[in-house]
Each structure stands twice: as C-alpha cells, then as structure tokens.
PDB file of N, CA and C in Angstrom:
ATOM      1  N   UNK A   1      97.795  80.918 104.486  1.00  0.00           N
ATOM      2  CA  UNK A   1      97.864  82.276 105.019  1.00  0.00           C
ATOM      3  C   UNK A   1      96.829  83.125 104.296  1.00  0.00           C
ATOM      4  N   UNK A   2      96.066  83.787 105.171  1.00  0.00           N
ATOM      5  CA  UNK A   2      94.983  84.939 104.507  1.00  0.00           C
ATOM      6  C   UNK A   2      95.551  85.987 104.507  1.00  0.00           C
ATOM      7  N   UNK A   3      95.769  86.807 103.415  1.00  0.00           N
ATOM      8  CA  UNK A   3      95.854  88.302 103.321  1.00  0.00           C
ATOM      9  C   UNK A   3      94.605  89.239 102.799  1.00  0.00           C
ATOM     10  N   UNK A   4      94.540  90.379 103.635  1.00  0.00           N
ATOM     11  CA  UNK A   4      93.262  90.969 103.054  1.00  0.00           C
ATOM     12  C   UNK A   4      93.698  92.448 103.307  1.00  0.00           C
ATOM     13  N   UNK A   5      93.166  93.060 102.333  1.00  0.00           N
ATOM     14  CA  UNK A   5      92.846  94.685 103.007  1.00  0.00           C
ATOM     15  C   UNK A   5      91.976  95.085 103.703  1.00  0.00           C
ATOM     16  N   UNK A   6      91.103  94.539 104.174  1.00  0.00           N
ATOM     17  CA  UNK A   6      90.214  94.506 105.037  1.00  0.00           C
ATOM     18  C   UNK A   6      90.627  94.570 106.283  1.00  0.00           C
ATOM     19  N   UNK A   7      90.099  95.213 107.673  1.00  0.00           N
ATOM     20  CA  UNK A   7      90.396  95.074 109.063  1.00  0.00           C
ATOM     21  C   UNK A   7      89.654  93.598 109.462  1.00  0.00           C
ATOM     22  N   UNK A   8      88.944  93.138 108.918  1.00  0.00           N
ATOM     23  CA  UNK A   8      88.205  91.643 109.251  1.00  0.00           C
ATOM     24  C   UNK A   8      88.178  91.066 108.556  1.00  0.00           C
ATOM     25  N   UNK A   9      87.765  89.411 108.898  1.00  0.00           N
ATOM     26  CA  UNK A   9      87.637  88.612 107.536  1.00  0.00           C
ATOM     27  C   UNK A   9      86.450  87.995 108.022  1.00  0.00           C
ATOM     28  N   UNK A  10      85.148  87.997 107.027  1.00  0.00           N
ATOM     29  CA  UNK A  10      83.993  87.522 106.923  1.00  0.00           C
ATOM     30  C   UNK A  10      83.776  86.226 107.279  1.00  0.00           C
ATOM     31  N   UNK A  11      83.212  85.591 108.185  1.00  0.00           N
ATOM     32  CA  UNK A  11      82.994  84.027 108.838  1.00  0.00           C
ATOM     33  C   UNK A  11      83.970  83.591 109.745  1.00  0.00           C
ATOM     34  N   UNK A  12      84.903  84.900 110.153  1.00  0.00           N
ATOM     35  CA  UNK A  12      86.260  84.689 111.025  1.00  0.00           C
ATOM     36  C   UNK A  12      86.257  85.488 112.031  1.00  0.00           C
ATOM     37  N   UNK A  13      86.721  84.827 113.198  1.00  0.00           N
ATOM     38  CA  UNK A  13      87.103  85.679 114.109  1.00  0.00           C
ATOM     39  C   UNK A  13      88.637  85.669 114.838  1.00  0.00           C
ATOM     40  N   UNK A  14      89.249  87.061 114.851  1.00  0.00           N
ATOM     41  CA  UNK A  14      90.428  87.435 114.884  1.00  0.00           C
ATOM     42  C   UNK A  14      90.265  87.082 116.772  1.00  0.00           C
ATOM     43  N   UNK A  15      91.214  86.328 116.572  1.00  0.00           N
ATOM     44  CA  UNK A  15      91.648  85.291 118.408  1.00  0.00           C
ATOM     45  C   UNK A  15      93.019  86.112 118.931  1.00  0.00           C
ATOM     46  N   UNK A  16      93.763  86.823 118.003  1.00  0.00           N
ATOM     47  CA  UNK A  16      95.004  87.298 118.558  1.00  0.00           C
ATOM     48  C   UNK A  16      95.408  88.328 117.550  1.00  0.00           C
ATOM     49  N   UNK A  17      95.925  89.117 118.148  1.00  0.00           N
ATOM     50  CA  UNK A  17      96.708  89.925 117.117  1.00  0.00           C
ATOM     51  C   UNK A  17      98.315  90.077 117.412  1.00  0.00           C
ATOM     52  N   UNK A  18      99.399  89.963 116.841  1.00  0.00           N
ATOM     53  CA  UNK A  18     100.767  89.777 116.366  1.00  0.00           C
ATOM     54  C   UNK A  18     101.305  91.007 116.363  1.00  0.00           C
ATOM     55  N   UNK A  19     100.679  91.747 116.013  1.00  0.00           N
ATOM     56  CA  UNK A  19     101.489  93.087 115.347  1.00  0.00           C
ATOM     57  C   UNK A  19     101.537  93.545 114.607  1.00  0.00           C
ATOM     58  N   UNK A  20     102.151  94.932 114.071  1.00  0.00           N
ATOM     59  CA  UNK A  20     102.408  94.758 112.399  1.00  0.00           C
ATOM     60  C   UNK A  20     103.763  94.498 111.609  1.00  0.00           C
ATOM     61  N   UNK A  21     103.059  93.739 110.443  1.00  0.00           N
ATOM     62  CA  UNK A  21     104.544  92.791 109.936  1.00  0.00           C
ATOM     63  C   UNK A  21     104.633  93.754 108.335  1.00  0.00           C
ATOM     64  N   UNK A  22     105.611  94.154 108.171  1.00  0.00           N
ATOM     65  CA  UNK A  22     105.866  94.455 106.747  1.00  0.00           C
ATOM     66  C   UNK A  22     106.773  93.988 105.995  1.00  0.00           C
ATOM     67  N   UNK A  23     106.854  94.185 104.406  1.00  0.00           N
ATOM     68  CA  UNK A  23     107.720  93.517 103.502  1.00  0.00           C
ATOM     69  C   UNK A  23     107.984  94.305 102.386  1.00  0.00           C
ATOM     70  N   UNK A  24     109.314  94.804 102.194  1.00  0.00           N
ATOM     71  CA  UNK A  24     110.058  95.496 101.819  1.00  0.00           C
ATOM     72  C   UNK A  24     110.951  95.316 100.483  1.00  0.00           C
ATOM     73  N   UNK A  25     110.401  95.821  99.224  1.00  0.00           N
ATOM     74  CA  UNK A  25     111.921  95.429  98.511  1.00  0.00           C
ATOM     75  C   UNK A  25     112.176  96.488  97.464  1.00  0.00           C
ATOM     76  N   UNK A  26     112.975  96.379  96.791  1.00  0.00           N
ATOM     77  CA  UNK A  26     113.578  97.474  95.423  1.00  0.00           C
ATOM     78  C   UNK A  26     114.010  96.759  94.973  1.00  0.00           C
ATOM     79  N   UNK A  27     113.763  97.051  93.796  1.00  0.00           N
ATOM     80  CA  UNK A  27     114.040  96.655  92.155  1.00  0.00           C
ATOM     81  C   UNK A  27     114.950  97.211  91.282  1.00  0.00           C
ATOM     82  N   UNK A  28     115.692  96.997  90.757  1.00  0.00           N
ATOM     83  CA  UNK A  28     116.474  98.124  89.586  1.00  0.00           C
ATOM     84  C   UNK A  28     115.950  97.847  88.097  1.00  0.00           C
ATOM     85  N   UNK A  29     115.453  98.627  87.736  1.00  0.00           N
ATOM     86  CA  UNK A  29     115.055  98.023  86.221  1.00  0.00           C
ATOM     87  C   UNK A  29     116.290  98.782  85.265  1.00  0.00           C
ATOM     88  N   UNK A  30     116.390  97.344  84.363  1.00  0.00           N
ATOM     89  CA  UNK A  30     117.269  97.495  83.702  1.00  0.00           C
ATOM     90  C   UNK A  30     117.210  98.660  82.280  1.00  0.00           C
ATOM     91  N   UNK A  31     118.694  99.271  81.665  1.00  0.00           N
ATOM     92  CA  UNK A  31     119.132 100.058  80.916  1.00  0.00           C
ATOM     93  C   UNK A  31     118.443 100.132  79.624  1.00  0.00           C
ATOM     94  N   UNK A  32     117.913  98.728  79.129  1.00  0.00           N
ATOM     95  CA  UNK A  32     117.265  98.161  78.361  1.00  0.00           C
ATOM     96  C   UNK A  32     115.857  98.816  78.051  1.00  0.00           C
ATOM     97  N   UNK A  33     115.082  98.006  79.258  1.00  0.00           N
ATOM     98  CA  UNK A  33     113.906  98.341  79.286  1.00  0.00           C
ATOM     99  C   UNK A  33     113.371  99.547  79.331  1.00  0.00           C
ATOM    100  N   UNK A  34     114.506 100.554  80.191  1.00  0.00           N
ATOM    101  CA  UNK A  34     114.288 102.139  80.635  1.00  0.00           C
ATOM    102  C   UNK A  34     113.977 103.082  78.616  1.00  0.00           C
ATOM    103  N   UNK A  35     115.123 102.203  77.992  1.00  0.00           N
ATOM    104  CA  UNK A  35     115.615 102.860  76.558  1.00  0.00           C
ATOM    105  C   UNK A  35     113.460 102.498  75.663  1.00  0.00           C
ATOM    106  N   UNK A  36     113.221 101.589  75.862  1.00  0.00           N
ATOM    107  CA  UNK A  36     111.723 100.604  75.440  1.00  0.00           C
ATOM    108  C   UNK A  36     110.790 101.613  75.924  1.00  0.00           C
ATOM    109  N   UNK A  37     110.717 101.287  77.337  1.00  0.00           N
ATOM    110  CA  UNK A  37     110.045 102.039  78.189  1.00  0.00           C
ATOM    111  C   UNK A  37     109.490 103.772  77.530  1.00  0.00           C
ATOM    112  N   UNK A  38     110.511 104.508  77.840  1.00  0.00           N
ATOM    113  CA  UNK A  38     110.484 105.696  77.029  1.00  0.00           C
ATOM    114  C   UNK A  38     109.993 106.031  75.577  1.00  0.00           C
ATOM    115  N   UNK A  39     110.376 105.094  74.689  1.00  0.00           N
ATOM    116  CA  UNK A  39     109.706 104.817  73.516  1.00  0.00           C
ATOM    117  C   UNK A  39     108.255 104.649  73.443  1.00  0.00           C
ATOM    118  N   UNK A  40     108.243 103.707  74.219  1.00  0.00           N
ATOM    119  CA  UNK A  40     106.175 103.564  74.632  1.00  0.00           C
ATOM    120  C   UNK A  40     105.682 104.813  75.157  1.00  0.00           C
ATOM    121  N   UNK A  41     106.723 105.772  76.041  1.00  0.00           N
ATOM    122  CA  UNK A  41     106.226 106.472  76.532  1.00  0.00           C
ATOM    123  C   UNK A  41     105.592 107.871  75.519  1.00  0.00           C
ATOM    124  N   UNK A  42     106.793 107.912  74.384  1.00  0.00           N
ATOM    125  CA  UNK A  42     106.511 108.341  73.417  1.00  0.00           C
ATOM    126  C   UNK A  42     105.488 108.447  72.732  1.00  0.00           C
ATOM    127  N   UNK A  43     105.502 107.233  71.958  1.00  0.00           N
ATOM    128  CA  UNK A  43     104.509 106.580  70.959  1.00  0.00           C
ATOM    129  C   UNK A  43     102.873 106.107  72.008  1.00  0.00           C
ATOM    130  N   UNK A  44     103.142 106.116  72.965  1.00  0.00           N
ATOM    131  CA  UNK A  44     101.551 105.605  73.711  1.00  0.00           C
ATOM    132  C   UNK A  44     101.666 104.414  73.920  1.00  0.00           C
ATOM    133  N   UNK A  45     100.903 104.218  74.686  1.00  0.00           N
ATOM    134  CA  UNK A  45     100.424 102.419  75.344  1.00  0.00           C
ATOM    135  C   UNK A  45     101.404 102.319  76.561  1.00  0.00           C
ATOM    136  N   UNK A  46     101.090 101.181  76.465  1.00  0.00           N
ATOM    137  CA  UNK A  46     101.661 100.502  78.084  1.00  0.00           C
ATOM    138  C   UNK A  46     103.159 100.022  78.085  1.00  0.00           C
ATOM    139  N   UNK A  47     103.739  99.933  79.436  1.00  0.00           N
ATOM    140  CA  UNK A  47     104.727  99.357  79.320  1.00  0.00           C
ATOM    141  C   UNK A  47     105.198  98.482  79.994  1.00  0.00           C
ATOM    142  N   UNK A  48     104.501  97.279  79.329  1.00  0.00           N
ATOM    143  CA  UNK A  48     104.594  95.395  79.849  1.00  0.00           C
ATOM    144  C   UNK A  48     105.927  95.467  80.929  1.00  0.00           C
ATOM    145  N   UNK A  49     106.884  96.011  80.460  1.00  0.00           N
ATOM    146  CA  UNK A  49     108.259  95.407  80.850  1.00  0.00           C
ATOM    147  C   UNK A  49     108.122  95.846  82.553  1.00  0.00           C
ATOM    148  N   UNK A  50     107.499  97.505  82.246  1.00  0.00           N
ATOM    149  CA  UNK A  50     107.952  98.039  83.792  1.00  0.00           C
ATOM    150  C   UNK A  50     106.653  97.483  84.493  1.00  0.00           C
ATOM    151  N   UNK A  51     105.809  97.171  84.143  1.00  0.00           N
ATOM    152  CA  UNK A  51     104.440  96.560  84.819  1.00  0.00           C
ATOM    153  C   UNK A  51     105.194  94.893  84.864  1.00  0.00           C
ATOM    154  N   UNK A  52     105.765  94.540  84.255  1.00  0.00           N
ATOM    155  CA  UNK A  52     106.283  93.047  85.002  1.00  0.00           C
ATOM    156  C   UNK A  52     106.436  93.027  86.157  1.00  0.00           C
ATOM    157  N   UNK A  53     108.189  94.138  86.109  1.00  0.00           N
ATOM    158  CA  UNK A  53     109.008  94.493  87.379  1.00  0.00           C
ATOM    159  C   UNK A  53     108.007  94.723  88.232  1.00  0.00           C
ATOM    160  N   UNK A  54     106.893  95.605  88.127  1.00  0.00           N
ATOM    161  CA  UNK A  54     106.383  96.423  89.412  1.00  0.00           C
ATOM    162  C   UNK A  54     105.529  94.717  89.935  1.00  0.00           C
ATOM    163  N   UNK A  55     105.033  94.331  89.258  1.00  0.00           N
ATOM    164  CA  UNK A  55     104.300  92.968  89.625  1.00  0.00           C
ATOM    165  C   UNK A  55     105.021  91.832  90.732  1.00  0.00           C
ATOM    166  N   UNK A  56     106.418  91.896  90.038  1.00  0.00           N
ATOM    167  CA  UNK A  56     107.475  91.002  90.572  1.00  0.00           C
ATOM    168  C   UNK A  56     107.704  91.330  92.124  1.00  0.00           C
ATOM    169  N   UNK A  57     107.659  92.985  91.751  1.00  0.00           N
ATOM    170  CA  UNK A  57     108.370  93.414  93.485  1.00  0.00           C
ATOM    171  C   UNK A  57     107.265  93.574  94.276  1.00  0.00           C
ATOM    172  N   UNK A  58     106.097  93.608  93.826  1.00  0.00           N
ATOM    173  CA  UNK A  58     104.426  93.761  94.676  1.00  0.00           C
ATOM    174  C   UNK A  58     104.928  92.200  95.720  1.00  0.00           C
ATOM    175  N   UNK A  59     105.139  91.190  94.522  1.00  0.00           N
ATOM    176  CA  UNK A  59     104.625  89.866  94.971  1.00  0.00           C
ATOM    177  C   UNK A  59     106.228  89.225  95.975  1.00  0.00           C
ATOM    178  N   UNK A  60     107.082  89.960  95.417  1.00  0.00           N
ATOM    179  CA  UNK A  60     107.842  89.631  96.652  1.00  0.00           C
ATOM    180  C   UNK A  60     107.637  90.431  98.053  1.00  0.00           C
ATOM    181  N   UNK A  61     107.403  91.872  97.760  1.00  0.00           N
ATOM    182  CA  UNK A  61     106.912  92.570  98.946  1.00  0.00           C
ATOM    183  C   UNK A  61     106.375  91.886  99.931  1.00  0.00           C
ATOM    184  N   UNK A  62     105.010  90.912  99.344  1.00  0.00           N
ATOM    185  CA  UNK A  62     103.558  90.457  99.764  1.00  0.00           C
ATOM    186  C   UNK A  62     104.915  88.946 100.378  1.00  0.00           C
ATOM    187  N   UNK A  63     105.483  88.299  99.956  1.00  0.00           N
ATOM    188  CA  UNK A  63     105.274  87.303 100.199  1.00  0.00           C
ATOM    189  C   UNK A  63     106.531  87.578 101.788  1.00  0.00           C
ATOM    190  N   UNK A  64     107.798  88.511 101.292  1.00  0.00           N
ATOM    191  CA  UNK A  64     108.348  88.677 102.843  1.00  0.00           C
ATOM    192  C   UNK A  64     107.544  88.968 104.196  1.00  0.00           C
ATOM    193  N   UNK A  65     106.172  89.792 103.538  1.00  0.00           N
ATOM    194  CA  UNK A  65     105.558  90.289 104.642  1.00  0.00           C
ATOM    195  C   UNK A  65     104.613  88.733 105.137  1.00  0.00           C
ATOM    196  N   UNK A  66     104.456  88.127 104.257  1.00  0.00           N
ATOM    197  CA  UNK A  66     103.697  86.226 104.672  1.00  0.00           C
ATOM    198  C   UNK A  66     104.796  85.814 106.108  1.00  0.00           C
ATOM    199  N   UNK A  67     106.030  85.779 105.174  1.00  0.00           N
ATOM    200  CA  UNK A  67     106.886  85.175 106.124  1.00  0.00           C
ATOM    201  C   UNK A  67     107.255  85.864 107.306  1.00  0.00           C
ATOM    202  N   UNK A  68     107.223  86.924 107.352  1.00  0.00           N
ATOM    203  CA  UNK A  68     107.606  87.897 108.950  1.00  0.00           C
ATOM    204  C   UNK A  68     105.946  87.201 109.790  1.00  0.00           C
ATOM    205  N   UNK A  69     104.738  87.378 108.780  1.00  0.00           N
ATOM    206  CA  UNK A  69     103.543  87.280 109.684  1.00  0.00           C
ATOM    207  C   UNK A  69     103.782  85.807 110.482  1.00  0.00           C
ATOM    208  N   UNK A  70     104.116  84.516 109.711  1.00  0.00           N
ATOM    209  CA  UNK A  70     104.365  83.234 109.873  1.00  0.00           C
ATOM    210  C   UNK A  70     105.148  83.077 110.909  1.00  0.00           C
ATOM    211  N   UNK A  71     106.305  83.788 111.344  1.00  0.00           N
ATOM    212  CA  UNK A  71     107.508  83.298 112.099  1.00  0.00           C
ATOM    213  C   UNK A  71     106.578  84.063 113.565  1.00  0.00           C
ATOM    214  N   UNK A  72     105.850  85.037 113.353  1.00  0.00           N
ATOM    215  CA  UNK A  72     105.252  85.239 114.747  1.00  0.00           C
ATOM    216  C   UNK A  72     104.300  84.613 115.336  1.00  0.00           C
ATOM    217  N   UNK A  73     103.730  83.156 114.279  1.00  0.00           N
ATOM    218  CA  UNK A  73     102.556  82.397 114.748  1.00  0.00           C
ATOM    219  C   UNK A  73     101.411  82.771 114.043  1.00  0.00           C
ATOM    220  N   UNK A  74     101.314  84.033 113.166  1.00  0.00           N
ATOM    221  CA  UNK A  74     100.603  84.203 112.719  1.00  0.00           C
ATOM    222  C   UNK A  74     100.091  83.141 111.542  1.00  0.00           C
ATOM    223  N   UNK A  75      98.289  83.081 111.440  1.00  0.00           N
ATOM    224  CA  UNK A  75      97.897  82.454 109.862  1.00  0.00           C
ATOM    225  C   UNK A  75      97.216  83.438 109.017  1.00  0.00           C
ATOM    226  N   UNK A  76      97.089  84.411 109.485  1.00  0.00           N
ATOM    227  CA  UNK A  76      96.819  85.704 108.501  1.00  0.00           C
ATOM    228  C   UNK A  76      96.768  87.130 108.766  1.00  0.00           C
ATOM    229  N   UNK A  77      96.865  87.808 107.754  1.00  0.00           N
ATOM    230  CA  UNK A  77      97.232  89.174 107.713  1.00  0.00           C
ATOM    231  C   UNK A  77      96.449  90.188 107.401  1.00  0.00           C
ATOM    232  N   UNK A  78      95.691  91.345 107.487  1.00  0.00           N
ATOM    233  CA  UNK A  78      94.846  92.176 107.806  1.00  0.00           C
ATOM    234  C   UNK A  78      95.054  93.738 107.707  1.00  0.00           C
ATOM    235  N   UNK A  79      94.176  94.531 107.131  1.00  0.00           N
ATOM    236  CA  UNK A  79      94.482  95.673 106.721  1.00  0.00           C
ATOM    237  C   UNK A  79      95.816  95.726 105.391  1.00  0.00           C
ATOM    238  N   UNK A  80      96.104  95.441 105.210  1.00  0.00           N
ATOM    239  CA  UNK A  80      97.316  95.447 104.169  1.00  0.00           C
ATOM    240  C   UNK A  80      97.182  96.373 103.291  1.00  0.00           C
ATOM    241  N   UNK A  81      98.322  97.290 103.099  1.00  0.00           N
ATOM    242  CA  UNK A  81      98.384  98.320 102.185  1.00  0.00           C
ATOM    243  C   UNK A  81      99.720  97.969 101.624  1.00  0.00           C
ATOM    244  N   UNK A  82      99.651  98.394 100.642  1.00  0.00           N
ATOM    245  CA  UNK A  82     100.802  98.643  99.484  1.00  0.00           C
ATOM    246  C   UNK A  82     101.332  99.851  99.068  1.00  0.00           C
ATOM    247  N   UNK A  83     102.515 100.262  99.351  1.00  0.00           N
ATOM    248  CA  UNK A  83     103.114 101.468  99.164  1.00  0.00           C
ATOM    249  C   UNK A  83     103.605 101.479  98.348  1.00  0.00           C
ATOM    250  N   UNK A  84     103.936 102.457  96.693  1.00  0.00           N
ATOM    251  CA  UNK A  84     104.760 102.040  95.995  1.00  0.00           C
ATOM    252  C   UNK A  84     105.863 103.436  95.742  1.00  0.00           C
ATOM    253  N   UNK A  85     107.071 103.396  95.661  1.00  0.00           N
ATOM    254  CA  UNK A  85     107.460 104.607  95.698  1.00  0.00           C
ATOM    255  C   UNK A  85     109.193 104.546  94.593  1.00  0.00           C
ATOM    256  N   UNK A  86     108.974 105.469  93.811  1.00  0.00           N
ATOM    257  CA  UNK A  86     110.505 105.425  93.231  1.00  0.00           C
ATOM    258  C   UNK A  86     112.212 106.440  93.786  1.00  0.00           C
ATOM    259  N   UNK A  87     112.816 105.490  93.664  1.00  0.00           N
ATOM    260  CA  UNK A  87     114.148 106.015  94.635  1.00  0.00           C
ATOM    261  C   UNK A  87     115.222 106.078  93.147  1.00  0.00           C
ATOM    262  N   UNK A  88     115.816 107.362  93.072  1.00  0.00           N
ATOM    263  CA  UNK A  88     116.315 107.483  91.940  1.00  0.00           C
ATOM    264  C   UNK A  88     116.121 107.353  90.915  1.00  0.00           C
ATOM    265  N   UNK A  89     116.905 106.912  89.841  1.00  0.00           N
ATOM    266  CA  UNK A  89     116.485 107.255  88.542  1.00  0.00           C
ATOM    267  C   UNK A  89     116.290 105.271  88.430  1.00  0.00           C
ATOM    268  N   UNK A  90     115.216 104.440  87.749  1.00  0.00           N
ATOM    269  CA  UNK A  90     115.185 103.426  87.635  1.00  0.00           C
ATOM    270  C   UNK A  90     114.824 102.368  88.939  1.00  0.00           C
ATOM    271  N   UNK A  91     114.914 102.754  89.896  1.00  0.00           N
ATOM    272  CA  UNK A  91     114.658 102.380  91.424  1.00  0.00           C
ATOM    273  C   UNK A  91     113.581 101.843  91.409  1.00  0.00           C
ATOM    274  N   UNK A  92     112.535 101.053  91.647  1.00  0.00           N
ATOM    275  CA  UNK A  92     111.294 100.453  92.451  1.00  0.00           C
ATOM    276  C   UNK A  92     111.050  99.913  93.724  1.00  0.00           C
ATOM    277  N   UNK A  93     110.260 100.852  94.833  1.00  0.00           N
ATOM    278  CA  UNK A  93     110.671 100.388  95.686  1.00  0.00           C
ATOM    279  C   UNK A  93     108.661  99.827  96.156  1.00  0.00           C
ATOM    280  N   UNK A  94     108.759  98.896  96.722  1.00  0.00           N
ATOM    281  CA  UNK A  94     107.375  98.265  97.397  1.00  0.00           C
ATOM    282  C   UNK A  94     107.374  97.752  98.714  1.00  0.00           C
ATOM    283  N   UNK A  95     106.033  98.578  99.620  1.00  0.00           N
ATOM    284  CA  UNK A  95     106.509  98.032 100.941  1.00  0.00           C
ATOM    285  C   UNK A  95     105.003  97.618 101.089  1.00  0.00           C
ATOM    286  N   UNK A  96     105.012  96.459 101.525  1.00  0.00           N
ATOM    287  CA  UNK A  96     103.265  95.605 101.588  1.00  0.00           C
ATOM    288  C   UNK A  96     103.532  95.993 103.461  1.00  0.00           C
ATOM    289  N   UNK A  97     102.743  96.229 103.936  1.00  0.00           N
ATOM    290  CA  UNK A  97     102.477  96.187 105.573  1.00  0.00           C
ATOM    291  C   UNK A  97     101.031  95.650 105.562  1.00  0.00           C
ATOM    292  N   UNK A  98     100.713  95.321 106.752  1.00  0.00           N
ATOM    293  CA  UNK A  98      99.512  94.830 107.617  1.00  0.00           C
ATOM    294  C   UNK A  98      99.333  94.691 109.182  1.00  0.00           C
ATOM    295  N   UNK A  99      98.618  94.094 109.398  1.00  0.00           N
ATOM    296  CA  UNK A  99      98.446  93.518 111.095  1.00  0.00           C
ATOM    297  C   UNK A  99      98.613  92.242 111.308  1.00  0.00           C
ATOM    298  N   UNK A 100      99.114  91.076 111.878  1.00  0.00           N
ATOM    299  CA  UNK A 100      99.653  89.629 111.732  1.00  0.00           C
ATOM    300  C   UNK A 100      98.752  89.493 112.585  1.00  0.00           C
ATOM    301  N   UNK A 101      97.594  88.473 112.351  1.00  0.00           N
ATOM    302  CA  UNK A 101      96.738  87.980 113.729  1.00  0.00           C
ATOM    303  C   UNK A 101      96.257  86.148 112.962  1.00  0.00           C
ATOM    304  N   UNK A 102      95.728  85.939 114.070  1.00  0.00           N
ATOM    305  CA  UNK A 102      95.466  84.569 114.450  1.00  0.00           C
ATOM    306  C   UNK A 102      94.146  84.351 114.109  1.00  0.00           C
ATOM    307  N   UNK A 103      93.467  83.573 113.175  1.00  0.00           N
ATOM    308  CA  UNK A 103      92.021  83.380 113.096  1.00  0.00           C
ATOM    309  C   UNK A 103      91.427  82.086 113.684  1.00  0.00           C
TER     310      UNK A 103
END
C-alpha cells in the first residue's frame, strides 16, 4: 500500500479513485506520565513519553485508514493529512484521512 501526501505519485498513474477513507483514534495518556510530563515541562526539554503516545496513535490512525483504503480495492492512498487534536484533560486524538485510489 502507498501512502503519500501528495495528490499524485511520480511514475504512477491513478486508474480509479475509491473515495475518501479515514482513520481515527484516541489515546488516554496515563496519570504517570501526565505527573513526568509536567516536570519536563518545567525544567525544559522534551517529553519522550507523550511523543511515544502521539507516535503510537499517528501510526494506528495511518494504519486503520490502510485498512478502510484496502477493503474498497484500493492499493494506495493520496493527499493524506493528519489531524491532531486534544479532547479533555490527557485525551489524544488522531485522524489520518486521504483519497483511496487504484494505481
């Protein structure tokens, strides 16, 4: 499966288009990390833990939106954006969308 942010893919030509397929998820990060988190936020630098989570839910986002593209016949996906947005206190939410087409 190709995913791109791109509306085209270079040496390819798009034979069909599917629709658009998106992939959806939220995260809760834990009590733990939030207590860490804040501390870094304090003291400076990064914070590995919540950049895991956000990584984790990118790549499940990306991969529900594979499988919605797949079940329509699709072999790759196009334009793809990544939304990232927080819902309450600790919430992560990621929604990968695209266009499902046929190369």
């Amino acid at each position: 499966m190709i995913i791109s942010t791109t509306n085209t893919l270079d040496g390819k030509n798009i034979s069909s288009y599917h629709g658009i397929v998106s992939g959806e998820t939220i995260i809760g990060a834990n009590v733990f990390r939030d207590f860490f988190a804040s501390i870094t936020d304090i003291v400076g630098g990064r914070s590995s833990s919540y950049e895991k989570v956000l990584r984790e839910a990118k790549d499940t986002a990306i991969q529900e939106m594979k499988e919605k593209a797949q079940s329509l016949g699709a072999n790759a996906v196009v334009g793809v954006d990544l939304d990232y947005e927080t819902i309450g206190k600790g919430m992560l939410m990621v929604v990968a969308s695209g266009t499902a087409v046929s190369v």
